[in-house]
N, C-alpha and C. Protein backbone atom coordinates (compact mmCIF):
# COMPACT_ATOMS: atom_id res chain seq x y z
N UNK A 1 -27.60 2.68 -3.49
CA UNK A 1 -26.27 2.61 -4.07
C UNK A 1 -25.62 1.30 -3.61
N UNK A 2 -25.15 0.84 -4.48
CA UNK A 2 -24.39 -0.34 -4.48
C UNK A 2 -22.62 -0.84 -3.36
N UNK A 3 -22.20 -1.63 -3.11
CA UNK A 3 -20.92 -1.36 -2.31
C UNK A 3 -19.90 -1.30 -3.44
N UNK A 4 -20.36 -1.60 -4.95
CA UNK A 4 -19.19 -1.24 -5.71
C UNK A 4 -19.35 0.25 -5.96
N UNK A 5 -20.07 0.35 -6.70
CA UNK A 5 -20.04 2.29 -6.46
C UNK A 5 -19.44 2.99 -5.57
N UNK A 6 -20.08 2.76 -3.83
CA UNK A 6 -19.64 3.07 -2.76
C UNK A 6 -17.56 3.04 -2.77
N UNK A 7 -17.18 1.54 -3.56
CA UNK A 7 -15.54 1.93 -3.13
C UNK A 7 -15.28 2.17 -3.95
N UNK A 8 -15.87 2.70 -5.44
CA UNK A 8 -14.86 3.36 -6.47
C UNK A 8 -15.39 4.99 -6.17
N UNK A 9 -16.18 5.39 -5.27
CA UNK A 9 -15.93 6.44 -4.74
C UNK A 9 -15.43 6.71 -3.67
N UNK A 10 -14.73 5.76 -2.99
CA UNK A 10 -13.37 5.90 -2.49
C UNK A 10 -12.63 5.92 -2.61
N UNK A 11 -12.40 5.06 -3.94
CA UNK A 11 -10.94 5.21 -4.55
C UNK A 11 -10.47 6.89 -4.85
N UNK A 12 -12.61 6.89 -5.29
CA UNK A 12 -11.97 8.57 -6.58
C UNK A 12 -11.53 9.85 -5.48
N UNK A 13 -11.63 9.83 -4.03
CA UNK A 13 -11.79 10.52 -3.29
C UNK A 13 -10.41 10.26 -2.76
N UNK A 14 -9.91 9.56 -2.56
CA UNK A 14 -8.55 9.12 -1.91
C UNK A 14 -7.92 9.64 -2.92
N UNK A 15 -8.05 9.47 -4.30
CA UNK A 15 -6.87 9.70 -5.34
C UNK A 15 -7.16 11.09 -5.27
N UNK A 16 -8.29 11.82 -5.03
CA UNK A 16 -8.13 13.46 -5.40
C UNK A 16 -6.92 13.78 -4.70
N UNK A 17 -7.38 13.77 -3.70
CA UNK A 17 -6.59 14.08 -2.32
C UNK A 17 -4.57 13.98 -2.73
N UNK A 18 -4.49 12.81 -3.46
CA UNK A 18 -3.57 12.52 -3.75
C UNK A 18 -2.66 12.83 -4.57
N UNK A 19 -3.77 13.45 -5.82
CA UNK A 19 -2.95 14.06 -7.32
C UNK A 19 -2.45 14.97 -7.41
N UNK A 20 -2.45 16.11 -5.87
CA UNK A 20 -1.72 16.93 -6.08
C UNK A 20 -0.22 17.03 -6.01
N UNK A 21 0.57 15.61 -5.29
CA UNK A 21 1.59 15.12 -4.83
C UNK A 21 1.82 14.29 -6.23
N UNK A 22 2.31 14.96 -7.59
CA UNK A 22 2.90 13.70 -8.20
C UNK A 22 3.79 14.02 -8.39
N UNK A 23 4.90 14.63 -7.80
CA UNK A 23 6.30 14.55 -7.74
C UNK A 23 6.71 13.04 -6.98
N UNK A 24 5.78 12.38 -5.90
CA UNK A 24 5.71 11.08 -5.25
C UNK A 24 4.96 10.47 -5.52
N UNK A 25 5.21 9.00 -5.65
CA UNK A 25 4.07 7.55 -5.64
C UNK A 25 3.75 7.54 -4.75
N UNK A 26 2.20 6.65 -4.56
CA UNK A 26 1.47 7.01 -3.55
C UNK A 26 1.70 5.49 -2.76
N UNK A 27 1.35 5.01 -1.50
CA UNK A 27 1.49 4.06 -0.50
C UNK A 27 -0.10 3.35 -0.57
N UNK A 28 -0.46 2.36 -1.01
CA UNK A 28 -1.45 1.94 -1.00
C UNK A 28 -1.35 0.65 0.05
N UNK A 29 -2.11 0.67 0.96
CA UNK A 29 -2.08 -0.62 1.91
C UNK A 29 -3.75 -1.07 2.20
N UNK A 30 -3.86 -2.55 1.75
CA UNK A 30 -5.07 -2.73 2.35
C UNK A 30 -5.06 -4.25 3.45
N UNK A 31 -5.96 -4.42 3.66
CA UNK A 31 -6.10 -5.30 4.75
C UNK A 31 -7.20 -5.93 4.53
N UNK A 32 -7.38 -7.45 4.25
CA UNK A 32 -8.36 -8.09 4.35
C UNK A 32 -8.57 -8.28 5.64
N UNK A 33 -9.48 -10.06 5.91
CA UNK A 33 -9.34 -10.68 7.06
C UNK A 33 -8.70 -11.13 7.61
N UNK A 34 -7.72 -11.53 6.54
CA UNK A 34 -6.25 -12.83 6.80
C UNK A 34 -5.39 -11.86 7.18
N UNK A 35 -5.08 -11.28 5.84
CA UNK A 35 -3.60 -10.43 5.38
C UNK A 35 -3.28 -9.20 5.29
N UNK A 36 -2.35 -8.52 5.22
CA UNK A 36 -2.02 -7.32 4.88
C UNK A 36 -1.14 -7.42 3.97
N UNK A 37 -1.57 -6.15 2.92
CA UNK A 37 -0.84 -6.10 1.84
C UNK A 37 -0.50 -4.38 1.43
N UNK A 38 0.66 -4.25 1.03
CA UNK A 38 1.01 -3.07 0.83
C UNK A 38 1.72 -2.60 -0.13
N UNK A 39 1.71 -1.74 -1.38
CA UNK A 39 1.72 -1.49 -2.77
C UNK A 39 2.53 0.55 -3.02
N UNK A 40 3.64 0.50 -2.96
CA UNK A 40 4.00 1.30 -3.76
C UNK A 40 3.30 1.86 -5.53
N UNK A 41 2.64 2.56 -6.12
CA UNK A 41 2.13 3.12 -6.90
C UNK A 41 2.72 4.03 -7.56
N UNK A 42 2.99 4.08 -8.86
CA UNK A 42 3.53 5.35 -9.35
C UNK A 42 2.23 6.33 -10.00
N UNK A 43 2.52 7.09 -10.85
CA UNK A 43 1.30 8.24 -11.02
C UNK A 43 0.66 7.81 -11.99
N UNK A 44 1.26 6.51 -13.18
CA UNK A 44 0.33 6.14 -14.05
C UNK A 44 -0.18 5.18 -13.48
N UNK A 45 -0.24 4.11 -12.31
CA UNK A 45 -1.20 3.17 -11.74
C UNK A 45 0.13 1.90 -11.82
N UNK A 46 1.08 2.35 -12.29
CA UNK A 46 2.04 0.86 -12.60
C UNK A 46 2.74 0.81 -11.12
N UNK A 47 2.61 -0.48 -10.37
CA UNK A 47 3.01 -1.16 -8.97
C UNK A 47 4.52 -1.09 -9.29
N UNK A 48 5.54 -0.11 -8.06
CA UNK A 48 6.80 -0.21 -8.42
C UNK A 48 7.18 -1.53 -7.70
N UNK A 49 6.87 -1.83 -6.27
CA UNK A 49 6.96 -2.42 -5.21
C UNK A 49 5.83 -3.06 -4.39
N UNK A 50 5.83 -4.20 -4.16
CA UNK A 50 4.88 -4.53 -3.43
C UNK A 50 4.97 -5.97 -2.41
N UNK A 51 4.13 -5.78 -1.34
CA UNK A 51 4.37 -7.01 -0.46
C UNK A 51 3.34 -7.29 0.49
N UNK A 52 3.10 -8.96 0.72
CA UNK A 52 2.16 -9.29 1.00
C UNK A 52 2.81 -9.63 1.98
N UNK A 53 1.78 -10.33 3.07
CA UNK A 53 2.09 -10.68 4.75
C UNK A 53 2.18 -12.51 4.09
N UNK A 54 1.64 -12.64 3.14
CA UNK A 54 1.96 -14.39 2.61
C UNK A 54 3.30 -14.12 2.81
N UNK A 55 3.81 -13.51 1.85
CA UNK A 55 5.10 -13.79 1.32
C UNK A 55 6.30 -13.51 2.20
N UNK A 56 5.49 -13.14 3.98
CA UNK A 56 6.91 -12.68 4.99
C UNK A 56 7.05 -14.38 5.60
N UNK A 57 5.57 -14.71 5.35
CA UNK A 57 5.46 -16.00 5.99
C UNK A 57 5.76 -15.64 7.74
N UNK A 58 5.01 -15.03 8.38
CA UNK A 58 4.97 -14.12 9.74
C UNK A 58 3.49 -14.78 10.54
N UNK A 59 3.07 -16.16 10.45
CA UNK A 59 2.36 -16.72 10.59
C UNK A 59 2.84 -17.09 12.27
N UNK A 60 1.68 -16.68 13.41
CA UNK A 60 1.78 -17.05 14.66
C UNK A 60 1.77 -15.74 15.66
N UNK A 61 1.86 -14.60 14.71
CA UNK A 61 2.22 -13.41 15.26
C UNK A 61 1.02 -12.61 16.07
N UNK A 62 1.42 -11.61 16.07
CA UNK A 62 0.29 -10.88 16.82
C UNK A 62 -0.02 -9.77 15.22
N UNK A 63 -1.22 -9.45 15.23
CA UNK A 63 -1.86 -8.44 13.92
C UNK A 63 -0.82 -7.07 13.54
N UNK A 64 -0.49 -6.61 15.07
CA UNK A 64 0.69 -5.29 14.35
C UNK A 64 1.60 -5.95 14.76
N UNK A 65 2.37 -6.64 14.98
CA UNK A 65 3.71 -7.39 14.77
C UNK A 65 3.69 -7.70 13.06
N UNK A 66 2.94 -8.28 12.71
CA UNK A 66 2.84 -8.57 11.45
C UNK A 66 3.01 -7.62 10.24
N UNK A 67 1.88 -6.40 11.01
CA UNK A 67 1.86 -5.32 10.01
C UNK A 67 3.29 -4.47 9.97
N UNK A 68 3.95 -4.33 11.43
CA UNK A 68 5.24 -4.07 11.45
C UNK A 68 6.43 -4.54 10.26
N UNK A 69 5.78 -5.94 10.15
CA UNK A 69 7.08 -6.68 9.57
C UNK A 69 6.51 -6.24 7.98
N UNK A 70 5.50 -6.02 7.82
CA UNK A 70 5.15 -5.36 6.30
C UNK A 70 6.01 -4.22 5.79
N UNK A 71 5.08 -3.38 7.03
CA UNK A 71 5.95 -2.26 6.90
C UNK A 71 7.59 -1.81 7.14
N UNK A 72 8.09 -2.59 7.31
CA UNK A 72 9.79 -2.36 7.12
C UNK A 72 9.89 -3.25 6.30
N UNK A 73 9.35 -4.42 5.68
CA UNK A 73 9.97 -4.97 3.88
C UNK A 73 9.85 -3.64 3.05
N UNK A 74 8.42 -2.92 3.21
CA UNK A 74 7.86 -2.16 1.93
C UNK A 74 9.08 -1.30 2.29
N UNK A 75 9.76 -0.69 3.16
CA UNK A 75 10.45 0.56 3.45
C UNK A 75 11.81 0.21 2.50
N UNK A 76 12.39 -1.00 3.09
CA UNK A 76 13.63 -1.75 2.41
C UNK A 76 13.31 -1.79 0.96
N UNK A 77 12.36 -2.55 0.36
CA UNK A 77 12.20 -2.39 -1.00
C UNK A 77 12.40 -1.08 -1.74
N UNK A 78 11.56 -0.37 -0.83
CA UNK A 78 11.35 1.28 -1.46
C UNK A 78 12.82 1.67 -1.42
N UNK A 79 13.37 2.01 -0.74
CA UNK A 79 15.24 2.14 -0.47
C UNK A 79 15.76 1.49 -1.66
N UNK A 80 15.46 0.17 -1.91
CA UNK A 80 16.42 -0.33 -2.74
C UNK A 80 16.10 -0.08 -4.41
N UNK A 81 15.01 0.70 -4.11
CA UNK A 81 14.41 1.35 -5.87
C UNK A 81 14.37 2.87 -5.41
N UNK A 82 15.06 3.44 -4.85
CA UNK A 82 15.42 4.70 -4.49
C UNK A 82 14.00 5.55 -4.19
N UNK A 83 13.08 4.70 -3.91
CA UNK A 83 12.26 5.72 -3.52
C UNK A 83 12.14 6.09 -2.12
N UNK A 84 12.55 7.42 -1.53
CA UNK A 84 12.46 8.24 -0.95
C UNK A 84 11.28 8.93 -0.05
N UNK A 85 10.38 9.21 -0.82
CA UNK A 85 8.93 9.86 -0.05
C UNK A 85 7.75 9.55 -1.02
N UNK A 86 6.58 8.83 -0.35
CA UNK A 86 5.51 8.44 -0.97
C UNK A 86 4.14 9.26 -0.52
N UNK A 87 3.13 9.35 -1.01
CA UNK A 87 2.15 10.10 -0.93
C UNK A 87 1.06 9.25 0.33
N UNK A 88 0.35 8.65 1.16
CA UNK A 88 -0.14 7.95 1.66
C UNK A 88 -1.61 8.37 1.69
């Protein structure tokens, strides 16, 4: 088996898990080598919110300092589009 197969059966396994929560969008965060990036989702796949560690420009930091500063943009954003509780 291939490593693409391998992560679209992660995806399909993460989303099971997930579809039972669609009263909430789900929290998608991934992490390359560089960056962290983190993605509000609604239930048809359309990105309400989203934010990259480029775009804090948080360059010099320590790895969870960084991810910190992700994670309270995505929170603020989410607040300011009234979303409330996300699925993770």
């Amino acid at each position: 088996m291939n490593d693409k197969n391998k992560k679209l059966q992660r995806e399909v396994r993460s989303r099971k898990k997930t579809a039972n929560v669609t009263s909430r969008p789900r929290l998608s965060v991934f992490r390359s080598n560089s960056y962290i990036y983190a993605q509000i989702i609604d239930v048809k796949g359309n990105t309400l919110v989203g934010v990259s560690e480029k775009q804090l420009k948080a360059a010099g930091k320590l790895p969870t300092d960084r991810a910190k500063e992700v994670g309270s943009e995505i929170a603020k954003l989410a607040l300011a589009k009234k979303i409330k509780a996300v699925a993770f």
